[in-house]
PDB file of N, CA and C in Angstrom:
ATOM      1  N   UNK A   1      31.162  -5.351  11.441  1.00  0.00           N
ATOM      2  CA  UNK A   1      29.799  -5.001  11.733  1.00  0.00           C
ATOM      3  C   UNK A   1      29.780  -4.112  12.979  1.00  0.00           C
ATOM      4  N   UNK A   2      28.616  -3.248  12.688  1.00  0.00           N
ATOM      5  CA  UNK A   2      28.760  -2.194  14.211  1.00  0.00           C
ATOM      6  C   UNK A   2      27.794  -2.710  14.761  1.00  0.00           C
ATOM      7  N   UNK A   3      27.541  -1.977  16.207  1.00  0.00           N
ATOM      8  CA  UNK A   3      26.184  -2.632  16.934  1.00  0.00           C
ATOM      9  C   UNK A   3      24.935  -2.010  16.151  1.00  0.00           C
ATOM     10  N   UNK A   4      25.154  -0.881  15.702  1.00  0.00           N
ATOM     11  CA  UNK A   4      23.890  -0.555  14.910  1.00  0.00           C
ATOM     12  C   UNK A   4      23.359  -1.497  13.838  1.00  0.00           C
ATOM     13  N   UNK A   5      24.088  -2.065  12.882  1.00  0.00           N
ATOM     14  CA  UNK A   5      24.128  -3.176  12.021  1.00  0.00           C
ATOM     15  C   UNK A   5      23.265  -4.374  13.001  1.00  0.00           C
ATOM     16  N   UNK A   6      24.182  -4.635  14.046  1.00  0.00           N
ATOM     17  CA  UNK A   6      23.801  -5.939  14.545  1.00  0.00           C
ATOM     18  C   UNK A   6      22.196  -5.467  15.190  1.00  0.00           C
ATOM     19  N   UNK A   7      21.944  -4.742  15.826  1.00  0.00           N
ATOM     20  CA  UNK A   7      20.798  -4.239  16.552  1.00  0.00           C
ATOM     21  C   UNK A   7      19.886  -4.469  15.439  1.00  0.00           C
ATOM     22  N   UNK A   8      20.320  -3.853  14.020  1.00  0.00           N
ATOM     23  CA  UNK A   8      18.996  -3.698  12.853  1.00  0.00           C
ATOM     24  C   UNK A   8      18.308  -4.945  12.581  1.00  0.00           C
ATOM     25  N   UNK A   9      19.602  -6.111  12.358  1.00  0.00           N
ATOM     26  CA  UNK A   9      19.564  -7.442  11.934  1.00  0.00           C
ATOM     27  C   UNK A   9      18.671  -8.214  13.324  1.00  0.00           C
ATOM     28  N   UNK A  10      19.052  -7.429  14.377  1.00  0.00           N
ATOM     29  CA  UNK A  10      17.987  -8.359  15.757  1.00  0.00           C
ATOM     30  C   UNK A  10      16.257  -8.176  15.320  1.00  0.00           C
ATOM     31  N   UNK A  11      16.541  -6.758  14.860  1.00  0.00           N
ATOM     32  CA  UNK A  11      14.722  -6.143  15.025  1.00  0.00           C
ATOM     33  C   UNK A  11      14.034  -6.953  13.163  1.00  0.00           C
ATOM     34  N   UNK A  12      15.371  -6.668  12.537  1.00  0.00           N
ATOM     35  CA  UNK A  12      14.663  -7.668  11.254  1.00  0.00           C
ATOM     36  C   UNK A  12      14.496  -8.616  11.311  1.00  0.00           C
ATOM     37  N   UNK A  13      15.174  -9.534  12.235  1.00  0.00           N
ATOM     38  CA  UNK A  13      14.655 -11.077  12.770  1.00  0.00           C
ATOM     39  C   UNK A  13      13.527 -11.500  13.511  1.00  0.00           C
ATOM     40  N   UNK A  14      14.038 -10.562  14.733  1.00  0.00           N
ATOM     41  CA  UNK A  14      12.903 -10.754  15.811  1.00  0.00           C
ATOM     42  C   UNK A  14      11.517  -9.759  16.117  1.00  0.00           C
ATOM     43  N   UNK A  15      11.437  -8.546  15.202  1.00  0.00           N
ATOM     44  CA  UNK A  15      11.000  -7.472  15.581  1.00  0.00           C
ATOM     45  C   UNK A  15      11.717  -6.782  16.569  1.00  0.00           C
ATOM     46  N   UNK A  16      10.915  -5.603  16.483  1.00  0.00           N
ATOM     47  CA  UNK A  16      11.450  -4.368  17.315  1.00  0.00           C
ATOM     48  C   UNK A  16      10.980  -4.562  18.789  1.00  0.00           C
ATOM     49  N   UNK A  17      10.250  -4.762  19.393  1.00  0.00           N
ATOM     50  CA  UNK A  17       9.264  -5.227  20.239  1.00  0.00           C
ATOM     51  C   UNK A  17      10.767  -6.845  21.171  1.00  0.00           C
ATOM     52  N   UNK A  18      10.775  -7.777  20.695  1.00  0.00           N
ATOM     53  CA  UNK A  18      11.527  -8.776  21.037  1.00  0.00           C
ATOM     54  C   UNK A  18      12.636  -9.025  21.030  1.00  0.00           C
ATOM     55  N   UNK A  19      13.435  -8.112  19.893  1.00  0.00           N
ATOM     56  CA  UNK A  19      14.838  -8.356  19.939  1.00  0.00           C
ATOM     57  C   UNK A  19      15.823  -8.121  21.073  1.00  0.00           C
ATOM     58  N   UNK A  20      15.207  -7.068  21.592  1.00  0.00           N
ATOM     59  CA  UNK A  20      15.998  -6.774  23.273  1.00  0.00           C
ATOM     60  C   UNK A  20      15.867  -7.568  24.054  1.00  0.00           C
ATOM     61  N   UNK A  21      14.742  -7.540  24.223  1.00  0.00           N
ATOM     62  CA  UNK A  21      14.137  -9.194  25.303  1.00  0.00           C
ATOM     63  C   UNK A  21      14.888 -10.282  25.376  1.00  0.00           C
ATOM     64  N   UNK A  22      15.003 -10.728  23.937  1.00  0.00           N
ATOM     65  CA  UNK A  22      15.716 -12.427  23.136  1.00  0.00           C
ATOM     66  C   UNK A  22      17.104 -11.921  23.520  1.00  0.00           C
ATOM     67  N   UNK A  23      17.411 -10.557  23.200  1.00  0.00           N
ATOM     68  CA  UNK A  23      18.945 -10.288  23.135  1.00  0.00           C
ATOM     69  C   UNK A  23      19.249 -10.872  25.094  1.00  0.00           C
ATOM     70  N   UNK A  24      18.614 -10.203  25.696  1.00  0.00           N
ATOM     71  CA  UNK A  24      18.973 -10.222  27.214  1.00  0.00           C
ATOM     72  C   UNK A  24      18.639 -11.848  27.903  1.00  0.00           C
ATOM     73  N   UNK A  25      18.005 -12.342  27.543  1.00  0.00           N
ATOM     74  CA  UNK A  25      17.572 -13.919  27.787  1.00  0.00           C
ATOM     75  C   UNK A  25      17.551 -14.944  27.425  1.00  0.00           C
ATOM     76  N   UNK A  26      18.019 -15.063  25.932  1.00  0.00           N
ATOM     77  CA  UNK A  26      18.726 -16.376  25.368  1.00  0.00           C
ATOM     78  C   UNK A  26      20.125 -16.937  25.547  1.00  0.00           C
ATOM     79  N   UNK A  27      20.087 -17.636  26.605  1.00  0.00           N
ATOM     80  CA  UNK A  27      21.695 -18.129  26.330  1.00  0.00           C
ATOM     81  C   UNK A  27      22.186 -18.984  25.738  1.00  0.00           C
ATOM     82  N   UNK A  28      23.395 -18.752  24.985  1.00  0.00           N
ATOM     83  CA  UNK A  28      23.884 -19.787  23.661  1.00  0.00           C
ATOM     84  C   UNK A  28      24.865 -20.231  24.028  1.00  0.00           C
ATOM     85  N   UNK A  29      24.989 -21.430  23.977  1.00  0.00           N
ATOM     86  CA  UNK A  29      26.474 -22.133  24.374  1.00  0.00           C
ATOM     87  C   UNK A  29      27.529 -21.461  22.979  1.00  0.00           C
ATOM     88  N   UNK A  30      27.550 -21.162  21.873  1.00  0.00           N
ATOM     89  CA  UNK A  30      28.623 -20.584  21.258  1.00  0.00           C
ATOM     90  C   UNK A  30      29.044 -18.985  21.834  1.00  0.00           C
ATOM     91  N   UNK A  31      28.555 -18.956  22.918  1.00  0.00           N
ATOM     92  CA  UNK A  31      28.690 -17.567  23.236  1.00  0.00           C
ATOM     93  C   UNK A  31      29.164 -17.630  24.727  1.00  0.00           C
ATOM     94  N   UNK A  32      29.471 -19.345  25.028  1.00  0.00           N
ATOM     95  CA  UNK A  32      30.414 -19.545  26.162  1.00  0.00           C
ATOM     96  C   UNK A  32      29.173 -19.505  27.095  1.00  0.00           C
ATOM     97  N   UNK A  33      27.936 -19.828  27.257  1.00  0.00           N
ATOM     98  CA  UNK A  33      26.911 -19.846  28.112  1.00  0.00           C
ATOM     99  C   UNK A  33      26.262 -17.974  28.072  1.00  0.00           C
ATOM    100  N   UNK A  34      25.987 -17.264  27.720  1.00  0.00           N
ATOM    101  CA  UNK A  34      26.055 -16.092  27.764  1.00  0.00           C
ATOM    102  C   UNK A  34      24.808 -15.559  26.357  1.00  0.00           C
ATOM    103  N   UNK A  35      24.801 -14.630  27.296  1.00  0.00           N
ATOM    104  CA  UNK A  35      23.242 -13.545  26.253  1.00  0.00           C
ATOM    105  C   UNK A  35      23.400 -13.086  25.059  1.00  0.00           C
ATOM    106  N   UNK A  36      23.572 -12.608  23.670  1.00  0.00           N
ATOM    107  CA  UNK A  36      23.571 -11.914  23.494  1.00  0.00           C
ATOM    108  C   UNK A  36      24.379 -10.462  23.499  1.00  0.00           C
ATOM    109  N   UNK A  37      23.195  -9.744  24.917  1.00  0.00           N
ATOM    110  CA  UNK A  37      23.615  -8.940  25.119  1.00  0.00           C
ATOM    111  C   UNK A  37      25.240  -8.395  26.348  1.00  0.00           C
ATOM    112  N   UNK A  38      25.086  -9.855  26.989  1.00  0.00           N
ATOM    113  CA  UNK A  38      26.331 -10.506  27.751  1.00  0.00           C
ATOM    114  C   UNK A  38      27.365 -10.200  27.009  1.00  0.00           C
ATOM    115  N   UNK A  39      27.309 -10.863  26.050  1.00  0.00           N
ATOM    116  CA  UNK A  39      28.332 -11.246  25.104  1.00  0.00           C
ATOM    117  C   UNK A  39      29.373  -9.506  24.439  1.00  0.00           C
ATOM    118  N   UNK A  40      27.791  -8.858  24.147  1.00  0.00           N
ATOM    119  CA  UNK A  40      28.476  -7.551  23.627  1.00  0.00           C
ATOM    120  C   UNK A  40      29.057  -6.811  24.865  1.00  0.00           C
ATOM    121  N   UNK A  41      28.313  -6.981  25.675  1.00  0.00           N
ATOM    122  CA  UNK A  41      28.707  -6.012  26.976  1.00  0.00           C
ATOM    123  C   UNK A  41      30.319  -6.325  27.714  1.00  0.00           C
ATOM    124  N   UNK A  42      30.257  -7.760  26.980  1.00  0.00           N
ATOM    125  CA  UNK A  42      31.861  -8.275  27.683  1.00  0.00           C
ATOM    126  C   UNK A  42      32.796  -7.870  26.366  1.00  0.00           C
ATOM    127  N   UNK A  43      32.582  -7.302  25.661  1.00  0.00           N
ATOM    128  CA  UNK A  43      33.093  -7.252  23.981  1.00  0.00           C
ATOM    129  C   UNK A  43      33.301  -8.012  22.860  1.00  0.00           C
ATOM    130  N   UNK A  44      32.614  -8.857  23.219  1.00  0.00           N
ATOM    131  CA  UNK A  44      32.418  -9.575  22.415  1.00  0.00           C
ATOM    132  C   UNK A  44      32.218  -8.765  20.572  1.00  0.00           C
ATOM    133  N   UNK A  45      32.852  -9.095  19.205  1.00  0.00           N
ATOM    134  CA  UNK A  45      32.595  -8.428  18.554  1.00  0.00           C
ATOM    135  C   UNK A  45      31.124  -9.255  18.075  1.00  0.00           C
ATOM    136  N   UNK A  46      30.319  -7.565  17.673  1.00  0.00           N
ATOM    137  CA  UNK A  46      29.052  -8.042  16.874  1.00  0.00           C
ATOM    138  C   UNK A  46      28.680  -8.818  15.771  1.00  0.00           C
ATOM    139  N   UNK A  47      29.751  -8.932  15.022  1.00  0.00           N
ATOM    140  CA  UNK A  47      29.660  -9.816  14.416  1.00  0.00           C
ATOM    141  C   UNK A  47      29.787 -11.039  14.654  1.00  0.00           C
ATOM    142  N   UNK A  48      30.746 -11.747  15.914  1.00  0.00           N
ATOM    143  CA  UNK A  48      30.891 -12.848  16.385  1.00  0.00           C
ATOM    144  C   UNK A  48      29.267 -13.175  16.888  1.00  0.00           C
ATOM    145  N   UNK A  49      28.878 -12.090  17.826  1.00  0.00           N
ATOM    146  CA  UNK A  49      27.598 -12.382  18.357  1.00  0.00           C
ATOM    147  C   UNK A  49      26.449 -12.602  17.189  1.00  0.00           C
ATOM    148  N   UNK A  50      26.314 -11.892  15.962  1.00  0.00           N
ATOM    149  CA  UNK A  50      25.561 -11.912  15.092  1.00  0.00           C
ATOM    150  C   UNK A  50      25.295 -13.798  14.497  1.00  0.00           C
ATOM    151  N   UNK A  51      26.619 -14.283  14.201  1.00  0.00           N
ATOM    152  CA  UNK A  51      26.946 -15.537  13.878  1.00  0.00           C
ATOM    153  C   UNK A  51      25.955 -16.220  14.568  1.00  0.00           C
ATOM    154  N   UNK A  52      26.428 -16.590  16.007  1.00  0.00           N
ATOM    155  CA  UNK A  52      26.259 -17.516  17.107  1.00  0.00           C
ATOM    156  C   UNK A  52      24.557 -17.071  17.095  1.00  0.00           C
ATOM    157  N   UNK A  53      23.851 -15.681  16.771  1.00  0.00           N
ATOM    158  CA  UNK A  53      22.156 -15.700  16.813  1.00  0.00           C
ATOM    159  C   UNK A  53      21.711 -16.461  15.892  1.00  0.00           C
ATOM    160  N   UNK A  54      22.552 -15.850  14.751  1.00  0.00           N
ATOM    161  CA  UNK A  54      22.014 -16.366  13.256  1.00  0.00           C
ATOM    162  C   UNK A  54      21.702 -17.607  12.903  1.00  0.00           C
ATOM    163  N   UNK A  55      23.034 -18.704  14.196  1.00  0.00           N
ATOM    164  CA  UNK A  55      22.965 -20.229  14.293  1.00  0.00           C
ATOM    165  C   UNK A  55      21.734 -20.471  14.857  1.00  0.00           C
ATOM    166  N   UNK A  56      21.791 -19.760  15.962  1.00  0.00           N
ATOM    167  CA  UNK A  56      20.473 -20.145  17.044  1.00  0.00           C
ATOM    168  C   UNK A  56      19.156 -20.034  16.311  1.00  0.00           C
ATOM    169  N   UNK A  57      18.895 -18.978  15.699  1.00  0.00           N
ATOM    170  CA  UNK A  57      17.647 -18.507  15.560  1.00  0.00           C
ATOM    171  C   UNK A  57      17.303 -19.792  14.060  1.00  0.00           C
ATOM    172  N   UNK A  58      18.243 -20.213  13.366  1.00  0.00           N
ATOM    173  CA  UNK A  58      18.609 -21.186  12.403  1.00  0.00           C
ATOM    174  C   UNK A  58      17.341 -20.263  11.138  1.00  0.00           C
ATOM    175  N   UNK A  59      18.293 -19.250  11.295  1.00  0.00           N
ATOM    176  CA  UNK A  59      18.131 -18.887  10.044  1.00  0.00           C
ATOM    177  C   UNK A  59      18.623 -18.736   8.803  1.00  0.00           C
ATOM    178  N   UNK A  60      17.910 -18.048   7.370  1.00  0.00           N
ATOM    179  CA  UNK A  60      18.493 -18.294   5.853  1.00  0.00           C
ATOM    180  C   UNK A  60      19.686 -17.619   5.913  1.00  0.00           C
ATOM    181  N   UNK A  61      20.565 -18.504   4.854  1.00  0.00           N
ATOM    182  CA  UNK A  61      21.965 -17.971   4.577  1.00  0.00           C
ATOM    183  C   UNK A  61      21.860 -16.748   4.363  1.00  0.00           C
ATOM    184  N   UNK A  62      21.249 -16.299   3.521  1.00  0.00           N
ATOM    185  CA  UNK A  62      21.093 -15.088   2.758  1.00  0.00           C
ATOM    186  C   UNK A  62      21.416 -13.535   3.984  1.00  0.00           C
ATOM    187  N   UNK A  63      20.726 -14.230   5.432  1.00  0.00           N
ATOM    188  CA  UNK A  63      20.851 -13.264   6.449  1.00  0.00           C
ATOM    189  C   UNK A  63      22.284 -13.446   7.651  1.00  0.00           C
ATOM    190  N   UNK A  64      23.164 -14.431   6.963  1.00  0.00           N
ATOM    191  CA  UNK A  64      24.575 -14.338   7.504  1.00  0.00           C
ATOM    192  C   UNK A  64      24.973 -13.334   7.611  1.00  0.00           C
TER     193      UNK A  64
END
């Protein structure tokens, strides 16, 4: 997954408007205490980060 992928999947979750916000201020313990956007900025891959939202936000399989 690229960040463009992952970015699309934030704004189809959260809107366009919140996904940056949520990205910069939710911290998830599967992400080692860390944001989001933490996470990518430390390199985290986007898809790892995508996972650990997808848990959080406890959303449908279908959007794994």
């Amino acid at each position: 997954m690229r960040h463009t992928e992952f970015w699309a999947r934030m704004d189809d979750a959260l809107g366009e408007g919140y996904a940056r916000a949520w990205a910069r201020q939710f911290v998830m313990g599967d992400l080692d205490g860390r944001t989001a956007q933490e996470a990518l900025d430390d390199g985290v891959p986007p898809k790892e980060v995508w996972a650990a939202v997808w848990k959080a936000l406890e959303l449908p399989a279908r959007e794994r």
